[in-house]
Protein backbone atom coordinates (compact mmCIF):
# COMPACT_ATOMS: atom_id res chain seq x y z
CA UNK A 1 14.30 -13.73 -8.92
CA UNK A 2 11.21 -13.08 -6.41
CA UNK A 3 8.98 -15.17 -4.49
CA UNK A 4 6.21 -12.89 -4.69
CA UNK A 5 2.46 -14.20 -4.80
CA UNK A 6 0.83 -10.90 -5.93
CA UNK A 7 1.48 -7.47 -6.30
CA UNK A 8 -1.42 -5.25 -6.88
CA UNK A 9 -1.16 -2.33 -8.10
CA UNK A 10 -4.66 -1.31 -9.33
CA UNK A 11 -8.14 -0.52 -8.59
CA UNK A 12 -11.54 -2.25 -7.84
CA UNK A 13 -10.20 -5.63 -7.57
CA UNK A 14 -10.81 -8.75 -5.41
CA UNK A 15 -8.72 -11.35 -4.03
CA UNK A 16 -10.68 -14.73 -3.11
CA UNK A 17 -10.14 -18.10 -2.36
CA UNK A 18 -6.62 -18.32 -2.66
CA UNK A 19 -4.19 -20.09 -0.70
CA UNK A 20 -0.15 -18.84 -0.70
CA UNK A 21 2.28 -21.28 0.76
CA UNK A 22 5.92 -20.73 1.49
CA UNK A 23 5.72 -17.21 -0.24
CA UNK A 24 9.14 -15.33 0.95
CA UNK A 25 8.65 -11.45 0.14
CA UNK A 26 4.99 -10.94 0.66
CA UNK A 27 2.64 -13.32 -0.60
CA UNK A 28 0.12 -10.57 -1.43
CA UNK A 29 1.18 -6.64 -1.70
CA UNK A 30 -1.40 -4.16 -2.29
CA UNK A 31 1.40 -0.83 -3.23
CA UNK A 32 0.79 2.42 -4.41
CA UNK A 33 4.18 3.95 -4.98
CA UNK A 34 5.26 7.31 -6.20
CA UNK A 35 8.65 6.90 -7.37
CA UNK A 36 10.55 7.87 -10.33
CA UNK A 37 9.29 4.75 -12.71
CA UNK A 38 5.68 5.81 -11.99
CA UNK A 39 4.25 2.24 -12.46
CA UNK A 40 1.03 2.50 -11.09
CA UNK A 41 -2.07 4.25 -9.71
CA UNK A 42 -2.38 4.02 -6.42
CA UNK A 43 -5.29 0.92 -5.35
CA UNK A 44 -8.38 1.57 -3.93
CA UNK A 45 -11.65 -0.59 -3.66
CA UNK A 46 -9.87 -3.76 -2.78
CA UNK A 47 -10.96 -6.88 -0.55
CA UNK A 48 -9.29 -9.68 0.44
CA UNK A 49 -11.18 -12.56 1.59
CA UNK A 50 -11.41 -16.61 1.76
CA UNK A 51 -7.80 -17.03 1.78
CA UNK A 52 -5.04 -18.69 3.16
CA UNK A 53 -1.64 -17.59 3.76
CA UNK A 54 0.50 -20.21 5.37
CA UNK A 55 3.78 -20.04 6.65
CA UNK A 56 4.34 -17.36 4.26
CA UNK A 57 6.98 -14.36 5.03
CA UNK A 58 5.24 -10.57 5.45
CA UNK A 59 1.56 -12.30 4.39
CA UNK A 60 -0.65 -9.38 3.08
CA UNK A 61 0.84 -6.17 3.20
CA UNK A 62 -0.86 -2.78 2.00
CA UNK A 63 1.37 0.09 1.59
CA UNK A 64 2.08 3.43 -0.05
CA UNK A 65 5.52 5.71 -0.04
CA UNK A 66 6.15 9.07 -1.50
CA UNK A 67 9.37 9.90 -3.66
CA UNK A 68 11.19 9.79 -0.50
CA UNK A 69 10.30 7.08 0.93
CA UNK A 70 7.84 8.46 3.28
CA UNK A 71 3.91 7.53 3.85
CA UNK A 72 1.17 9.50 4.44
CA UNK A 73 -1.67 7.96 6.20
CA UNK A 74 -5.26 8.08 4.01
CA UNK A 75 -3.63 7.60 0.50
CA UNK A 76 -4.26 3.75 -0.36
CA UNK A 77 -8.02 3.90 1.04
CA UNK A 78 -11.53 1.26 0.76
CA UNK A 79 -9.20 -1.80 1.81
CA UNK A 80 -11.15 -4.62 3.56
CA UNK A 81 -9.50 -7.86 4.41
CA UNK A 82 -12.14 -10.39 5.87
CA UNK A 83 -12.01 -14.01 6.96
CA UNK A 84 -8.64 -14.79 5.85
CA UNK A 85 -6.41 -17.44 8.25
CA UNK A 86 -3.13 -16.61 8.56
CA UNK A 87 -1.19 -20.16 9.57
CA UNK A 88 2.72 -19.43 11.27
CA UNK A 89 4.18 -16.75 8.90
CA UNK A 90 7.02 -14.78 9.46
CA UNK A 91 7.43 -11.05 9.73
CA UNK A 92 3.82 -8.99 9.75
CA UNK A 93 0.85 -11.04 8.92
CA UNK A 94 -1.19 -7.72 8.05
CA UNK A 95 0.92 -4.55 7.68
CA UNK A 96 -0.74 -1.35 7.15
CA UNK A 97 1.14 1.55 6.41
CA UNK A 98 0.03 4.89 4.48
CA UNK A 99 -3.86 3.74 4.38
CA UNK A 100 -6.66 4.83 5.46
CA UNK A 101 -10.60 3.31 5.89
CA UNK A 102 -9.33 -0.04 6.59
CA UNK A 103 -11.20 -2.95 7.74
CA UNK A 104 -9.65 -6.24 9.37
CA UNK A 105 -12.56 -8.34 10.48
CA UNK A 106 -12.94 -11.91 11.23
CA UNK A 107 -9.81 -13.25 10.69
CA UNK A 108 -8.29 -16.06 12.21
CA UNK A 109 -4.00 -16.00 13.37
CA UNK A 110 -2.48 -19.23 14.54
CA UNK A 111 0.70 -17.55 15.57
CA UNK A 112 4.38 -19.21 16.25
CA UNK A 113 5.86 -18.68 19.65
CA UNK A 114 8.37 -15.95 18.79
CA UNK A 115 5.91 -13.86 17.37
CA UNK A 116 5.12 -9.89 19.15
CA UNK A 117 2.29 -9.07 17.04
CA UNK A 118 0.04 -10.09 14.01
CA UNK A 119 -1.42 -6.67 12.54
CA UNK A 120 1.27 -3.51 12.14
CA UNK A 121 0.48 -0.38 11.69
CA UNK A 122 2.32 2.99 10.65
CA UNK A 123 1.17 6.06 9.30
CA UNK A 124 -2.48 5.14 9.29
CA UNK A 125 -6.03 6.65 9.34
CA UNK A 126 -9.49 5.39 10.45
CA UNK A 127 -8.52 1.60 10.63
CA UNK A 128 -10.60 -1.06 12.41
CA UNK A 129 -9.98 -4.04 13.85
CA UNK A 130 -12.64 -6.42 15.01
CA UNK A 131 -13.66 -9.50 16.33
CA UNK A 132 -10.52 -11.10 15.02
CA UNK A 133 -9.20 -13.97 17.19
CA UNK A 134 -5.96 -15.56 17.17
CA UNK A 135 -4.28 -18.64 18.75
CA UNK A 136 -0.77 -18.48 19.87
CA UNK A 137 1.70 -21.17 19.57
CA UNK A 138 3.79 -20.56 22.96
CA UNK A 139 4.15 -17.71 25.76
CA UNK A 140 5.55 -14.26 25.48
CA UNK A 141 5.41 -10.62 25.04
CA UNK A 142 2.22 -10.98 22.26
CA UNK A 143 -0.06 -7.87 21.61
CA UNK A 144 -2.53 -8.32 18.57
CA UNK A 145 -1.48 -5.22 16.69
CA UNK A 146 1.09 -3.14 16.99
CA UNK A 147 0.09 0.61 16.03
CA UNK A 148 2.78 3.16 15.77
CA UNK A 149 2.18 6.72 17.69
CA UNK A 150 1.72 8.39 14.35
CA UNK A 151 -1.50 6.31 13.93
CA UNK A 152 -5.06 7.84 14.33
CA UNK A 153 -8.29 6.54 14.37
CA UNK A 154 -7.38 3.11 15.42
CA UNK A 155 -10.23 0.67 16.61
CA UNK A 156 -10.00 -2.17 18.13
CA UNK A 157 -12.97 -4.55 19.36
CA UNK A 158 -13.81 -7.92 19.72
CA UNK A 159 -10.21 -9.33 19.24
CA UNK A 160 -9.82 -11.91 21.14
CA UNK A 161 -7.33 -15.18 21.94
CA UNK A 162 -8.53 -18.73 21.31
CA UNK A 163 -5.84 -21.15 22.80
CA UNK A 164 -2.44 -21.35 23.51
CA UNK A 165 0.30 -24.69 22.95
């Protein structure tokens, strides 16, 4: 009933060399959820690297929430997503939210026209972003991330655009 590429929900793993096309709710989501099923530990010690994610809805998304639904940044931690391209997708091609000691590094965003940002970030801790570089399909109101005011220790270096259509 979902068009999911993966859901993690463990520890000490490694996605590499992939490629996720047309994926419509997330074509990779690292979770850590504390609901009422209890399904899973909460991951740490991931990387994701070498892959492709093309045209894909909400591409790689690493998340936590609480019993209530909230986050709380620095509780899905050791994440490093590396040298990924991220071709036209729809929604948040990295979105960060309840993590902390995050690394986004030499990735490369061909972005469609409409598009405000390509890394999001909400209740976060000690995340960098560098020497990323992204090429934008179109003009408009484009930032490379978008971090919420309930962020801290955001970096950001070496991001830079490539072209524009």
């Amino acid at each position: 009933k979902r068009n999911r590429g993966i859901l993690l929900q463990g520890r000490d793993s490694v996605i590499k060399n992939c490629t996720f096309q047309n994926v419509n709710m997330g074509a990779v989501q690292i979770l850590g959820v504390d609901d009422v099923f209890k399904e899973a530990i909460v991951p740490k010690n991931i990387r994701v690297e070498n892959t492709k994610f093309l045209q894909c809805w909400d591409d790689l998304s690493v998340f936590t929430w609480d019993a209530s639904g909230n986050s709380t940044p620095g509780t899905l931690q050791h994440v490093t997503i590396e040298n990924n391209y991220f071709y036209r997708g729809v929604g948040s091609s990295v979105y960060l939210k309840g993590v902390g000691d995050v690394s986004v590094k030499n990735n490369f965003f061909q972005e469609r026209y409409a598009k405000a940002y390509s890394v999001r970030a909400d209740y976060v801790e000690d995340i960098r972003l560098e020497d990323n570089a992204y090429y934008l399909e179109g003009q408009g109101g484009y930032n490379f991330a978008s971090i919420s005011s309930n962020a801290t220790g955001v970096t950001q270096s070496g991001n830079a655009q490539k072209g524009t259509l």
